[in-house]
C-alpha atoms as a PDB file:
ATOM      1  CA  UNK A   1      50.559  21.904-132.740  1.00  0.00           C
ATOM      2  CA  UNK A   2      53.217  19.414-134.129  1.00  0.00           C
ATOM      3  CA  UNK A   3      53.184  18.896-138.083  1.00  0.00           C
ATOM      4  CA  UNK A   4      53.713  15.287-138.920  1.00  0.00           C
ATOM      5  CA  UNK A   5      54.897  14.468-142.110  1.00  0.00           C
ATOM      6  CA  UNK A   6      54.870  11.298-144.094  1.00  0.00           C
ATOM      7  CA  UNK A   7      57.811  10.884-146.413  1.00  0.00           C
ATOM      8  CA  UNK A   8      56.666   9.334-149.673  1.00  0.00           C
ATOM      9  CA  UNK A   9      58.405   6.842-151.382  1.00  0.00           C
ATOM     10  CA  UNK A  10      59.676  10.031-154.002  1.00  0.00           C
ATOM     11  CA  UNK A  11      61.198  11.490-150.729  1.00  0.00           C
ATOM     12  CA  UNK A  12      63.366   8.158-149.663  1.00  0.00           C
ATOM     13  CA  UNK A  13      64.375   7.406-153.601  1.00  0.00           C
ATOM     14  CA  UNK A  14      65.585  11.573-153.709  1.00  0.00           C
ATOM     15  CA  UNK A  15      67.556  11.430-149.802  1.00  0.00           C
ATOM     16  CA  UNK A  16      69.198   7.928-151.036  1.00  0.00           C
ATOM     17  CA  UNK A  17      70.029   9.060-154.622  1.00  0.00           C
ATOM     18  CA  UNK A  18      71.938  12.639-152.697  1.00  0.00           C
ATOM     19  CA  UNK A  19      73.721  10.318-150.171  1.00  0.00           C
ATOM     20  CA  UNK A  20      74.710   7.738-152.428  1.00  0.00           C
ATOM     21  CA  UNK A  21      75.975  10.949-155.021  1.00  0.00           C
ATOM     22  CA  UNK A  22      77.712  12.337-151.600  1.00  0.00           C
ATOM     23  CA  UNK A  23      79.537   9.038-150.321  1.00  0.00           C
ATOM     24  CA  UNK A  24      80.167   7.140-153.786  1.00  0.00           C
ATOM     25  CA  UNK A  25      84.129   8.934-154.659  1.00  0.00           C
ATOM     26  CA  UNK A  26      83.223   7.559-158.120  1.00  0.00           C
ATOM     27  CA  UNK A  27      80.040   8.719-158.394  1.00  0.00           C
ATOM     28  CA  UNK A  28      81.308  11.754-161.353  1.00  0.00           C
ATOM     29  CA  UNK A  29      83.556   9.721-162.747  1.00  0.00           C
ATOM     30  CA  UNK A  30      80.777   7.100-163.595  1.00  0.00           C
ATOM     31  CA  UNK A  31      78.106   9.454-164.894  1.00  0.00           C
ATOM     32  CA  UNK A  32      80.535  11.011-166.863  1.00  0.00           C
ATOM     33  CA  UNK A  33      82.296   8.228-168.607  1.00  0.00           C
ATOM     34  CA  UNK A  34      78.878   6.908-169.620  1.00  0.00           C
ATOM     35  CA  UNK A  35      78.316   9.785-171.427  1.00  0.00           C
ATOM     36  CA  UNK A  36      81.743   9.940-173.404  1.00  0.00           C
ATOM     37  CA  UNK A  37      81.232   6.414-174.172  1.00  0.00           C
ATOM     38  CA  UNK A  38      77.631   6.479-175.225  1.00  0.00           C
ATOM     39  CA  UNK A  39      79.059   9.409-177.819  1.00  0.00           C
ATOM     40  CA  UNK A  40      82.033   7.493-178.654  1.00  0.00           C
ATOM     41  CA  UNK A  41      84.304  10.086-177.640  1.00  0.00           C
ATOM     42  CA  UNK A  42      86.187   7.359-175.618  1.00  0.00           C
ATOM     43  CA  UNK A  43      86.153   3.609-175.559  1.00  0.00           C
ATOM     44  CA  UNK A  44      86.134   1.153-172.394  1.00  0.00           C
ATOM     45  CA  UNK A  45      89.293   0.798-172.517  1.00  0.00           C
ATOM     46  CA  UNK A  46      90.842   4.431-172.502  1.00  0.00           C
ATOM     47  CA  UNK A  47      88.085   5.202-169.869  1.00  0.00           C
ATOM     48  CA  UNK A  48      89.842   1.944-167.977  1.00  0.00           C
ATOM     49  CA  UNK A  49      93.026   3.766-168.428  1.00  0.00           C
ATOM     50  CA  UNK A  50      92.064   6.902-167.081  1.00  0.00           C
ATOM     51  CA  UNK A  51      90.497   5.559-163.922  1.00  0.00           C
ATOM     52  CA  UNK A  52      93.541   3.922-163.344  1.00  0.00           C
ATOM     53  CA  UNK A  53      95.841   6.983-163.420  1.00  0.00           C
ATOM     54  CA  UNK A  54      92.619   9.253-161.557  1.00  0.00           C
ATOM     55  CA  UNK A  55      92.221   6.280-158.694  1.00  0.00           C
ATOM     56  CA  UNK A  56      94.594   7.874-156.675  1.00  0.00           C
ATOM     57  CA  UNK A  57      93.459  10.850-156.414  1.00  0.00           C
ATOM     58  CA  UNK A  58      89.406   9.692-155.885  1.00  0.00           C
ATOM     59  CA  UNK A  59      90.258   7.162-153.102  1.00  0.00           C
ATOM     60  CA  UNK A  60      92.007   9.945-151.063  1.00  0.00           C
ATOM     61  CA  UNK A  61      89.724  11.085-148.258  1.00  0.00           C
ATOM     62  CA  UNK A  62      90.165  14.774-149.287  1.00  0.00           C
ATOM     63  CA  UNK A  63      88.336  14.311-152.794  1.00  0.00           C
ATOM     64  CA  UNK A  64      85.283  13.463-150.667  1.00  0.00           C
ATOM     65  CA  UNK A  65      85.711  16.845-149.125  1.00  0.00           C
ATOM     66  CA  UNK A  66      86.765  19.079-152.148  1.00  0.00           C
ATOM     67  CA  UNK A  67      84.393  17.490-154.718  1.00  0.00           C
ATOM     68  CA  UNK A  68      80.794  18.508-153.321  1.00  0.00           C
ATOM     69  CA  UNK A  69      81.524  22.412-152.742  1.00  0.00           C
ATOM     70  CA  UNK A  70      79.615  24.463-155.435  1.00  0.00           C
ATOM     71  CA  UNK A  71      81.399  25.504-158.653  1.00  0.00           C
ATOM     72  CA  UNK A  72      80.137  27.032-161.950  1.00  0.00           C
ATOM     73  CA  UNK A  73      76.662  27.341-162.862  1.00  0.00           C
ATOM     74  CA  UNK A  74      74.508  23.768-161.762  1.00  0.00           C
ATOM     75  CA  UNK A  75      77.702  21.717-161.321  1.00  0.00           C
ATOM     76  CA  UNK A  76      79.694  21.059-157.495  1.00  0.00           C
ATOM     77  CA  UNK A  77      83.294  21.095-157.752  1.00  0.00           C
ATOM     78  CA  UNK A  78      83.424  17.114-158.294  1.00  0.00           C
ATOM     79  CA  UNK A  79      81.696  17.640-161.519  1.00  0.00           C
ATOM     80  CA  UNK A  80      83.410  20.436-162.965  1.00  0.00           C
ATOM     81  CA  UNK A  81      86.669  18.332-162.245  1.00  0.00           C
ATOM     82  CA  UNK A  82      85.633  15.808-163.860  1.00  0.00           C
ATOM     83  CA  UNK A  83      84.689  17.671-166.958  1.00  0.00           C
ATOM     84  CA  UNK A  84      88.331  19.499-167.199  1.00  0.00           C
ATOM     85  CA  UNK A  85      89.562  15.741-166.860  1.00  0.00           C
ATOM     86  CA  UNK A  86      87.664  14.142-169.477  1.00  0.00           C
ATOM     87  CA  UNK A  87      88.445  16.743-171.842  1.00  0.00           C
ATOM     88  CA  UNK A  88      91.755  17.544-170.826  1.00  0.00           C
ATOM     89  CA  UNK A  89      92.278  13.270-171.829  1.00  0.00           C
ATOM     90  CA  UNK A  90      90.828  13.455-175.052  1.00  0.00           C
ATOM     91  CA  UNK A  91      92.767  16.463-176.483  1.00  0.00           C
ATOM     92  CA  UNK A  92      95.610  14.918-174.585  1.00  0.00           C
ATOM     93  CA  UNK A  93      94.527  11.462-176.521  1.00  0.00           C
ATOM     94  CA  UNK A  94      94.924  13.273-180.034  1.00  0.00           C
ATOM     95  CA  UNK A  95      97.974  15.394-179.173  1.00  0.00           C
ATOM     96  CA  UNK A  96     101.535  14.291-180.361  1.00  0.00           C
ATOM     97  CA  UNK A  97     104.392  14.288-177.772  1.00  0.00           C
ATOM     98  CA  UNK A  98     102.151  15.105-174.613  1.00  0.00           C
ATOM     99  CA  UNK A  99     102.605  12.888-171.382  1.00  0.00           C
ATOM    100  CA  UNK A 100      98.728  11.901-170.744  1.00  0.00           C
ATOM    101  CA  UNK A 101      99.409  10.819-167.013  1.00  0.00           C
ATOM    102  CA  UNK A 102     100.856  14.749-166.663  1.00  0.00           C
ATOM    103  CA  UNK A 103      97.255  16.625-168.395  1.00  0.00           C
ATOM    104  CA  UNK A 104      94.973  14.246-166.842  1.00  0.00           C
ATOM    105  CA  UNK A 105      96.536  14.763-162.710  1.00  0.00           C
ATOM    106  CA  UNK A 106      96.528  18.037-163.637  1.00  0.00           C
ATOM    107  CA  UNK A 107      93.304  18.583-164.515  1.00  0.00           C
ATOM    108  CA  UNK A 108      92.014  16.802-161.587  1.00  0.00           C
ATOM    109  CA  UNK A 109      93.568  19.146-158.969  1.00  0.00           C
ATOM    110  CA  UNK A 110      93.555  22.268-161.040  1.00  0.00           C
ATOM    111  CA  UNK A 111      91.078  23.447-158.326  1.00  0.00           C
ATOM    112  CA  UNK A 112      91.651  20.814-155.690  1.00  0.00           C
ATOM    113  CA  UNK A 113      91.241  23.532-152.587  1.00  0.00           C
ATOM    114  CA  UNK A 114      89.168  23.081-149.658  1.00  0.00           C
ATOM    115  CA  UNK A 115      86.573  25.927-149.459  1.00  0.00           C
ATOM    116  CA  UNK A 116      83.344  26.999-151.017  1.00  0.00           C
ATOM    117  CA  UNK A 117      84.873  30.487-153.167  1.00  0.00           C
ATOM    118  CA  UNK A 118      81.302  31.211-154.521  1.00  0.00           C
ATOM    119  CA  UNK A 119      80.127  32.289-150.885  1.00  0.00           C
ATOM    120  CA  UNK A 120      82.945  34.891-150.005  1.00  0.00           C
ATOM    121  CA  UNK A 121      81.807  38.638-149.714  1.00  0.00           C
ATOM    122  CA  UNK A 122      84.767  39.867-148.117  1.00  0.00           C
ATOM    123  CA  UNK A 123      86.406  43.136-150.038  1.00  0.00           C
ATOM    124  CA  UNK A 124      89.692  42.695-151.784  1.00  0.00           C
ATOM    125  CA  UNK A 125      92.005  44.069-154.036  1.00  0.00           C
ATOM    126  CA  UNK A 126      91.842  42.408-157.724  1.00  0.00           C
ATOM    127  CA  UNK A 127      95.300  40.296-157.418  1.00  0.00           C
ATOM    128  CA  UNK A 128      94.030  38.879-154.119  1.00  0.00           C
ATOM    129  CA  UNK A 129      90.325  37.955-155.683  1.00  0.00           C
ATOM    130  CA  UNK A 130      89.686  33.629-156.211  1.00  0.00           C
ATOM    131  CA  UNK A 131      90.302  34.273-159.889  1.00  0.00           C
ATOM    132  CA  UNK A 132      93.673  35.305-159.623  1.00  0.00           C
ATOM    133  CA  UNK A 133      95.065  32.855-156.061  1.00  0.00           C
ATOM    134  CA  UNK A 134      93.232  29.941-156.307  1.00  0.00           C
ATOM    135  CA  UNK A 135      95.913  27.981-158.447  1.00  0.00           C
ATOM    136  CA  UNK A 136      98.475  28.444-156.194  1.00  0.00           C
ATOM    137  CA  UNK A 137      95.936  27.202-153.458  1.00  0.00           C
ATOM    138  CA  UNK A 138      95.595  24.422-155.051  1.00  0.00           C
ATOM    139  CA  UNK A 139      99.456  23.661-156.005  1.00  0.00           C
ATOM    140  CA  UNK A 140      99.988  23.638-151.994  1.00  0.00           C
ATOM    141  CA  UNK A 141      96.941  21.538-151.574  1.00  0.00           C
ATOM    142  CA  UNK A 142      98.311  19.104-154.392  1.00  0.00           C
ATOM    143  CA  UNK A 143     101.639  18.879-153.372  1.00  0.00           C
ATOM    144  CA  UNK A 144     100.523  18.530-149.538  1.00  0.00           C
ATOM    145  CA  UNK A 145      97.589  15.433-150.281  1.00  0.00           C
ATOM    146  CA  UNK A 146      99.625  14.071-153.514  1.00  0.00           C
ATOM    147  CA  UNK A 147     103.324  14.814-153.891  1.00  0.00           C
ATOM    148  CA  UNK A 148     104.886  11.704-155.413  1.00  0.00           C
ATOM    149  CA  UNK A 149     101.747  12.712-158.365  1.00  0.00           C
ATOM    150  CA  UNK A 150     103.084  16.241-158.424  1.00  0.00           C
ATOM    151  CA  UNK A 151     105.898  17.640-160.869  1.00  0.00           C
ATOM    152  CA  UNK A 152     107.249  20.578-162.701  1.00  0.00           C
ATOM    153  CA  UNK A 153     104.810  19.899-165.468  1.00  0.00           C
ATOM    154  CA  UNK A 154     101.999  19.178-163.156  1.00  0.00           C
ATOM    155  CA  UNK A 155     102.738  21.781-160.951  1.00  0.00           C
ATOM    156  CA  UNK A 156     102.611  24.607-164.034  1.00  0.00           C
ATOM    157  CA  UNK A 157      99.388  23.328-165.617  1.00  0.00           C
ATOM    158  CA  UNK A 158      97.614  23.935-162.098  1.00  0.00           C
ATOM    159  CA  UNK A 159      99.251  27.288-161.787  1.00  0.00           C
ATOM    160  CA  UNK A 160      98.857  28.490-165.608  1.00  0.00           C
ATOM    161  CA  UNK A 161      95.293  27.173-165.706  1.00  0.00           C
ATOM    162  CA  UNK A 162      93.854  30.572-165.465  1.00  0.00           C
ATOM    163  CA  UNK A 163      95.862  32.443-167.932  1.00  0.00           C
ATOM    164  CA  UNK A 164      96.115  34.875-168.637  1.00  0.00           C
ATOM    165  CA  UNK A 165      94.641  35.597-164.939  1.00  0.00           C
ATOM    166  CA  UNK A 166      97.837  33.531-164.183  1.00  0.00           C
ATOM    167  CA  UNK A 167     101.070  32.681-165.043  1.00  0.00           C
ATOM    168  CA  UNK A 168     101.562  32.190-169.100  1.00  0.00           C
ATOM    169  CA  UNK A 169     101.842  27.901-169.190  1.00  0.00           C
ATOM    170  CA  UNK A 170     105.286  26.684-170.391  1.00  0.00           C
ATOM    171  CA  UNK A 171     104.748  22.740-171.441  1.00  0.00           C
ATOM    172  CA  UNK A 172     102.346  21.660-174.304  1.00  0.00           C
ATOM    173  CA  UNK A 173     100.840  19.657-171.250  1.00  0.00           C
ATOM    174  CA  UNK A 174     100.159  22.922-169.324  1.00  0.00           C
ATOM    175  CA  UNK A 175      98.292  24.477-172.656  1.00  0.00           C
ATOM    176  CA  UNK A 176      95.983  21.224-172.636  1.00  0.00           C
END
């Protein structure tokens, strides 16, 4: 026998809420900026700023792709991004001598690498474990999708952002 079942109206509003969170490339940067601005942790206008320099980077096809793997705890890898750059642009806001535009790219492809590392079972040594290689996974990825965005002081942030896992970081930029 053949179950039939009726999608209720809760159904629809839950399938069109996770497609529009899947296909909007904004979609994290929106729900996070309300919440920084409700708090008054940033204003319109420095959010306006930082979607300007992050733009890039969201209308590329591969954020689409990187941002909806799982990360830590609840959040997907869009999320967690998104996080890092919020917070990575307020300290960066309050810091003397720190080039914004530098802390906020990095911090949006800090772990801008295309596969899901929370399902991997295969053995391997420590060195060779996500903790320890995914920076330098995602420096190729970010110079490959974005290298005019990509310099020496992006480049070490992404690699030293897992010290002391990682490389010690050598610009105030990279510490952010």
């Amino acid at each position: 026998m053949i179950e039939i079942k009726l999608l209720t109206l809760l159904d629809l509003q839950g399938a069109k809420y996770l497609m529009n969170k899947n296909l909007d490339k904004y979609y994290e940067f929106n729900e996070i900026s309300e919440l920084y601005i409700k708090k008054g942790k940033l204003t319109e206008i420095q959010i306006l700023t930082l979607k300007e320099i992050i733009t890039p980077i969201l209308e590329h096809p591969q954020w689409s792709k990187v941002k909806n793997y799982p990360h830590h705890n609840k959040d997907n890898r869009g999320i967690h991004i998104m996080k890092v750059c919020f917070y990575s642009y307020t300290l960066g806001l309050k810091s003397k001598k720190c080039e914004i535009k530098k802390i906020v790219i990095a911090s949006m492809l800090h772990d801008f690498f295309d596969y899901d590392w929370t399902i991997s079972c295969e053995k391997k040594k420590l060195r060779e474990k996500h903790g320890f290689v995914h920076s330098s996974i995602s420096l190729k990825e970010a110079i490959k999708y974005f290298p005019t965005l990509v310099d020496d002081k992006v480049s070490d942030a992404i690699l030293s952002h897992m010290w002391p896992l990682s490389k010690k970081p050598k610009y105030k930029e990279s510490w952010i």
